[in-house]
Protein backbone atom coordinates (compact mmCIF):
# COMPACT_ATOMS: atom_id res chain seq x y z
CA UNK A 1 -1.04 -7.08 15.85
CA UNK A 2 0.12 -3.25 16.10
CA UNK A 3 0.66 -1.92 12.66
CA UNK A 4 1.91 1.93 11.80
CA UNK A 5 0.54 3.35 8.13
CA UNK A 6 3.27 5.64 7.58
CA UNK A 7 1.75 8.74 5.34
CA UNK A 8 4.88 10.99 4.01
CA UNK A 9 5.86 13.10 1.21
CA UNK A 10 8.51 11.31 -0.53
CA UNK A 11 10.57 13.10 -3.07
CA UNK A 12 12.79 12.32 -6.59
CA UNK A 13 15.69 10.61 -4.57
CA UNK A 14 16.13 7.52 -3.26
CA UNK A 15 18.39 7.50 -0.88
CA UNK A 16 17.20 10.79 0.91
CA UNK A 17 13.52 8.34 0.54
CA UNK A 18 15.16 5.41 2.62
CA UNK A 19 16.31 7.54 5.36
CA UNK A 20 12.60 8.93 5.75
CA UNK A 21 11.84 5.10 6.09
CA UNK A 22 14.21 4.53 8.79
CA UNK A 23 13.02 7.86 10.94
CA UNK A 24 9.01 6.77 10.30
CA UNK A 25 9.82 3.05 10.89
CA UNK A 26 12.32 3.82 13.90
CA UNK A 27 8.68 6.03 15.47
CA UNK A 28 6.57 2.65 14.51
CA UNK A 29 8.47 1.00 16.15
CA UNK A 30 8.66 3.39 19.19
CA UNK A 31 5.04 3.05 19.42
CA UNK A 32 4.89 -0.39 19.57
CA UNK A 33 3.90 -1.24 16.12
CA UNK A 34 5.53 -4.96 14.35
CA UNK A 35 4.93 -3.60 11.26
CA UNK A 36 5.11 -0.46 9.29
CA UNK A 37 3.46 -0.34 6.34
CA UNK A 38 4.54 2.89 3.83
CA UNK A 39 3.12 4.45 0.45
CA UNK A 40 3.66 3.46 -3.16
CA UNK A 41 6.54 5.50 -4.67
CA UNK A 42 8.05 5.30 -1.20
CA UNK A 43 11.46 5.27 -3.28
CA UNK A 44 10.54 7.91 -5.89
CA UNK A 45 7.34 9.74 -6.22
CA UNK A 46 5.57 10.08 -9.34
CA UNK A 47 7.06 13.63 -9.95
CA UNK A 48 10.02 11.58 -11.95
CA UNK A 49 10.00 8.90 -14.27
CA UNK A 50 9.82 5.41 -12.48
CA UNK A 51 11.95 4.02 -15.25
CA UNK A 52 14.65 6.28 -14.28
CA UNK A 53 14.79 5.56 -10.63
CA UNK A 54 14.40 1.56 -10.56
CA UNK A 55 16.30 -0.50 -9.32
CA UNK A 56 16.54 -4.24 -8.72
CA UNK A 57 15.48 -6.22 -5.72
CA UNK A 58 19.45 -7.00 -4.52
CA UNK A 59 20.48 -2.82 -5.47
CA UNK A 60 20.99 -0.73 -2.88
CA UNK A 61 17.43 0.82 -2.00
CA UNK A 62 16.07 -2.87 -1.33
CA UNK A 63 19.36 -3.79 0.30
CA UNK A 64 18.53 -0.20 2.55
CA UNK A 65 15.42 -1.03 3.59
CA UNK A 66 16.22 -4.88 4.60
CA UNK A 67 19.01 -3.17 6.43
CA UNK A 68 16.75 -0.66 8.09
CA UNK A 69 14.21 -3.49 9.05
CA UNK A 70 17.05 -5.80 10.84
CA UNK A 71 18.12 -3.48 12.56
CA UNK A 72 15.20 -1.92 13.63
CA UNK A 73 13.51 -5.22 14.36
CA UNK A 74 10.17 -4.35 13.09
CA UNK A 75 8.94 -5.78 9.59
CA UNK A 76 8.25 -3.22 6.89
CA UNK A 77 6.26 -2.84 3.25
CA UNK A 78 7.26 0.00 0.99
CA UNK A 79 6.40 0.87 -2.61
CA UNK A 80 9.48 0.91 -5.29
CA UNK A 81 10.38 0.74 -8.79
CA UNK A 82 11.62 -2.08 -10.53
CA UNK A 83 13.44 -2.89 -13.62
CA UNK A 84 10.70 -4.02 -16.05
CA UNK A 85 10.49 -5.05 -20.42
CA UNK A 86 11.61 -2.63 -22.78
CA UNK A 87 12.78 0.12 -20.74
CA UNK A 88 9.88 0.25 -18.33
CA UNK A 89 9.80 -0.04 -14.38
CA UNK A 90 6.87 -2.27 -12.38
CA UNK A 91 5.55 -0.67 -9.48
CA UNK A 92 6.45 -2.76 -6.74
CA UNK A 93 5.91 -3.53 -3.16
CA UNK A 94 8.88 -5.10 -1.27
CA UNK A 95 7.71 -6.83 2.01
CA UNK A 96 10.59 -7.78 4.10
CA UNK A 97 10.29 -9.24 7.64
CA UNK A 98 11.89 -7.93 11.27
CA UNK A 99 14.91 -9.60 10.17
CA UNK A 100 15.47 -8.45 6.97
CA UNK A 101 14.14 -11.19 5.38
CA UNK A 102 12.19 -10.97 1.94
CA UNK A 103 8.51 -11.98 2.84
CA UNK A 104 6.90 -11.34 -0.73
CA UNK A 105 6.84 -8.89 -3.78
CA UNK A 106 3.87 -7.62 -5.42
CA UNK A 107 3.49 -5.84 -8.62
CA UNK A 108 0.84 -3.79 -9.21
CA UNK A 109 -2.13 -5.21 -11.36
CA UNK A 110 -3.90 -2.59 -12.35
CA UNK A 111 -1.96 0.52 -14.05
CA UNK A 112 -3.53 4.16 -13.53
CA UNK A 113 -4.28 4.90 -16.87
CA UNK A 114 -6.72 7.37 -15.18
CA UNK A 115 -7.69 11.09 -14.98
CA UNK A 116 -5.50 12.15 -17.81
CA UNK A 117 -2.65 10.17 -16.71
CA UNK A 118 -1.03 7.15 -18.33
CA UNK A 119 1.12 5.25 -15.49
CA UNK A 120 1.72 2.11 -18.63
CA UNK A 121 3.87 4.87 -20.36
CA UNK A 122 6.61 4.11 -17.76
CA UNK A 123 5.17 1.09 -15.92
CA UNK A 124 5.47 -2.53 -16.70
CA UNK A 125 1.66 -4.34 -15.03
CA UNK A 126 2.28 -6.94 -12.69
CA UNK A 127 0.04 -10.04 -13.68
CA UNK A 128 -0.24 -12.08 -10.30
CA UNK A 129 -2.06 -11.73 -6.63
CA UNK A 130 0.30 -11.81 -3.47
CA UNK A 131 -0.42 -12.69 -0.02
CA UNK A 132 1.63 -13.23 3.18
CA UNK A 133 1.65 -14.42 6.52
CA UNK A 134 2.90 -12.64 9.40
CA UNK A 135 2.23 -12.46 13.05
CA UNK A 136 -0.76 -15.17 12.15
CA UNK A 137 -2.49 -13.20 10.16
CA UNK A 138 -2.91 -13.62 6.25
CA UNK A 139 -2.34 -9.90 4.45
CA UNK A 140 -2.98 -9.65 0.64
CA UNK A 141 -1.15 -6.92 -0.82
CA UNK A 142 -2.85 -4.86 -3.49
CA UNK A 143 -1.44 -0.98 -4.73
CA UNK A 144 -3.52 2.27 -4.91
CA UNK A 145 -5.45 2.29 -8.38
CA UNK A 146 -6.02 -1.84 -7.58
CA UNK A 147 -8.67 -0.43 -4.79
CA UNK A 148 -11.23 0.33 -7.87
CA UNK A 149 -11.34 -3.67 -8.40
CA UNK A 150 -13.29 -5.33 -6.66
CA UNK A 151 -12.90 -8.56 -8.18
CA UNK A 152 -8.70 -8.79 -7.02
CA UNK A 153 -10.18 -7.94 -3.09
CA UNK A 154 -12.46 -10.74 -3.11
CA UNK A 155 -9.48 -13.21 -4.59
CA UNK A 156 -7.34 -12.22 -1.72
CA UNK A 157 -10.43 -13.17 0.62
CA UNK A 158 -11.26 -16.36 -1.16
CA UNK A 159 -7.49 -17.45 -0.95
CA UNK A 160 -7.50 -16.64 3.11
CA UNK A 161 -6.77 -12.91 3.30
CA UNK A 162 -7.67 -11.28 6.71
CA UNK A 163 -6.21 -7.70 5.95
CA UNK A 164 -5.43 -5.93 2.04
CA UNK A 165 -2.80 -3.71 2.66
CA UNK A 166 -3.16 -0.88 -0.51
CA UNK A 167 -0.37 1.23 -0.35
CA UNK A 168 -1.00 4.69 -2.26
CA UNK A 169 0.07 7.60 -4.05
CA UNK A 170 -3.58 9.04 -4.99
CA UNK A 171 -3.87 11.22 -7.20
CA UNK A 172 -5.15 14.84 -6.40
CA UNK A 173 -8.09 16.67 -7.80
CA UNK A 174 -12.11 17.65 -6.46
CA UNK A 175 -13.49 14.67 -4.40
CA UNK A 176 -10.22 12.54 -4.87
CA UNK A 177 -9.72 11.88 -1.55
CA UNK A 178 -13.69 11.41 -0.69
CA UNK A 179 -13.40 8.82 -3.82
CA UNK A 180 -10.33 6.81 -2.20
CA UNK A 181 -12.30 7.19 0.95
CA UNK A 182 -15.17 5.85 -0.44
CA UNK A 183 -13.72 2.73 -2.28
CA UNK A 184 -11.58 1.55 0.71
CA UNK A 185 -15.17 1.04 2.67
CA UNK A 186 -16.37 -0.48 -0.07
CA UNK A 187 -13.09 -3.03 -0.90
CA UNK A 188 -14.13 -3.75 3.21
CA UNK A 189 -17.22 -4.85 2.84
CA UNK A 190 -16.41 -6.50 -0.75
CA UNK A 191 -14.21 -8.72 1.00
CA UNK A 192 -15.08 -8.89 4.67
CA UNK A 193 -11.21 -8.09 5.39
CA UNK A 194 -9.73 -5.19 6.95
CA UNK A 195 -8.45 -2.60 4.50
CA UNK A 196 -5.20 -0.89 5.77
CA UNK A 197 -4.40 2.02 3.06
CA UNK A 198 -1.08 3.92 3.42
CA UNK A 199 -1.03 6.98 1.20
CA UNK A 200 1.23 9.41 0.37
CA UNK A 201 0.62 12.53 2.00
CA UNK A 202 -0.90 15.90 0.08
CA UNK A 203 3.27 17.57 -1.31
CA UNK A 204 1.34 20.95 -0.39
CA UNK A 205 0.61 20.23 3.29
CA UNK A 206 4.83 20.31 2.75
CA UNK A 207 5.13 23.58 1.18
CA UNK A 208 5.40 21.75 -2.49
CA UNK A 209 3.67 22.51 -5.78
CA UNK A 210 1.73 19.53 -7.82
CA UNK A 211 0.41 19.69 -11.09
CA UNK A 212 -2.98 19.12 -11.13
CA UNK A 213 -4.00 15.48 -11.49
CA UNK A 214 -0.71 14.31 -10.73
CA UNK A 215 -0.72 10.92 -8.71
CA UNK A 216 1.53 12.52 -5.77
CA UNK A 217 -0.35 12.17 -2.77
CA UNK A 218 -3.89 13.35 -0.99
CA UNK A 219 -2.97 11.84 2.27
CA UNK A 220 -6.04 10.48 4.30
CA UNK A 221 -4.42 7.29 5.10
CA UNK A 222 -7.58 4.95 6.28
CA UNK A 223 -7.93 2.03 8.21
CA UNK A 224 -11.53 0.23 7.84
CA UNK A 225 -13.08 -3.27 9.76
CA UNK A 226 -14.11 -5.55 7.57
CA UNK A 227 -17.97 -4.76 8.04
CA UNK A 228 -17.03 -1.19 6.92
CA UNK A 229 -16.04 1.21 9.87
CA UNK A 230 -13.45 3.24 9.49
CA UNK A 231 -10.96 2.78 12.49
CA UNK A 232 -8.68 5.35 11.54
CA UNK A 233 -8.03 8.44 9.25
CA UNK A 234 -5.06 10.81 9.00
CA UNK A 235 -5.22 14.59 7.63
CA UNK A 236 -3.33 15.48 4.65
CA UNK A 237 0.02 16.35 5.92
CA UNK A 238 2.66 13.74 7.31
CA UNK A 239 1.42 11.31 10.13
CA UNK A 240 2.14 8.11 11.56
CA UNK A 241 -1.36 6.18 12.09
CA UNK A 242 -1.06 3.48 14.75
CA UNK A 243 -3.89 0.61 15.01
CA UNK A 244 -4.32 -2.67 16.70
CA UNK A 245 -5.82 -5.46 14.24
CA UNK A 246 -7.18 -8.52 15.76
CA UNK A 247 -8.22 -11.54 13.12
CA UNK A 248 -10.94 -12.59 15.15
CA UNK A 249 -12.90 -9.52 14.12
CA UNK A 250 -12.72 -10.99 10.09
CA UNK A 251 -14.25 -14.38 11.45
CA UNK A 252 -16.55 -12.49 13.09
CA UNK A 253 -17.85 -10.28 10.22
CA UNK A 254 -17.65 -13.06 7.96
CA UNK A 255 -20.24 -14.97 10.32
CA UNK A 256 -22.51 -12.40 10.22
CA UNK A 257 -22.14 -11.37 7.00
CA UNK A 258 -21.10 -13.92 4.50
CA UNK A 259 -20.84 -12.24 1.03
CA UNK A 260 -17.78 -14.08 0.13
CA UNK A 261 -20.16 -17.80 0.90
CA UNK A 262 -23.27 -16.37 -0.54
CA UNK A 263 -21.67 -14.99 -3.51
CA UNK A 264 -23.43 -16.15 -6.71
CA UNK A 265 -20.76 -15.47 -9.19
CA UNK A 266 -17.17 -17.08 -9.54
CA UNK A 267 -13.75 -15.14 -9.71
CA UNK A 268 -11.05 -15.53 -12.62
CA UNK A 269 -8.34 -14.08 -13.39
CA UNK A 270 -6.58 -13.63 -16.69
């Protein structure tokens, strides 16, 4: 399967964020791709409150993007907000298919409560794993801070995940993006799946200011194999990374290396 990581800078409003989606997606599919897969925040970066932006899953930003994926004929992922408990959001992933279909949601696990920054002061945790099929391939779906857990990577393997996808918004800061780098090879060879990691792109590459720490973006999009290689990197400005995934490749790491039979410890989750 062809599959476009999207990297952009999104900004504070929505609907100026969906029509980003439709040019990137509209270029995926240009190249070929039969799936685009964008950033958390896609809807709203972290530079305004989530709470403020959500919306539900039948407003008009999800309603956009299904719209953008029938017509486009290409099935897309994107990171939104939510409405969550008491006034929060939940960080979500909408995964709709080339028909505008809902495939899945997924709300992210593990909050960023990180580096100075406290993502539960606005954010709602989601409390269940996701995975879908598509194309014949199995994808799990985990979000940006998720990639420092092993434990959620190997559950998507053990429950027939070929390929995580871990859309991003990384935070910034010295040896961030080595560290997301790092722990995307690592989630690889955890799992034995490939790890296809969309982030947002670095807001100065754009011209814009961040405050220091602030989850907005590094860029360095990555694609790694499951035995660890990385297939693809972007820069940290805006770019459309194109790859061809083939499952085969999974059964044929997990052959040679079987961590996720040989593994001596069990999984649960809370």
């Amino acid at each position: 399967m062809r599959i476009a990581l999207a990297q952009v800078v999104s900004g504070t409003e929505p609907d100026a964020n969906l029509d980003l989606v439709r040019d990137r997606a509209a270029r995926a599919r240009e190249a070929g791709a039969e799936l685009a897969v964008f950033p958390e925040a896609t809807m709203a970066s972290f530079a305004t409150r989530s709470a403020d932006v959500a919306q539900p899953l039948d407003g008009p930003w999800a309603r956009g993007l299904r719209t953008i994926a029938r017509e486009l004929g290409i099935a897309i992922v994107a990171g939104m907000f939510t409405p969550g408990a008491e006034g929060k959001a939940r960080n979500t992933l909408l995964v709709v298919d080339a028909a505008g279909s809902d495939l899945a949601t997924y709300d992210k696990i593990h909050l960023f409560d990180a580096w100075g920054f406290e993502e539960s002061r606005h954010v709602e945790a989601g409390d269940a794993p996701s995975l879908i099929s598509l194309g014949g391939i199995t994808f799990g779906l985990a979000t940006c801070y998720d990639i420092r857990f092993p434990e959620l990577f190997k559950h998507l393997a053990h429950e027939g995940a070929e390929v995580v996808l871990v859309p991003t918004s990384w935070a910034n800061g010295p040896g961030k993006a080595e560290q997301f780098r790092a722990l995307c090879i690592a989630r690889a060879m955890d799992s034995t799946c490939f790890i296809l990691a969309p982030g947002q792109a670095d807001p100065t590459s754009v011209g814009e200011q961040v405050r220091t720490g602030s989850p907005t973006g590094v860029g360095h999009s990555v694609v790694v194999s499951p035995l660890g290689e990385v297939l693809a990197e972007a820069g940290g400005a805006p770019e459309l990374v194109v790859v061809d995934i083939d499952p085969a490749d999974v059964a044929e790491a997990r052959r040679k290396l079987p961590v996720l039979v040989n593994a001596r410890f069990g999984i649960s989750l809370p």
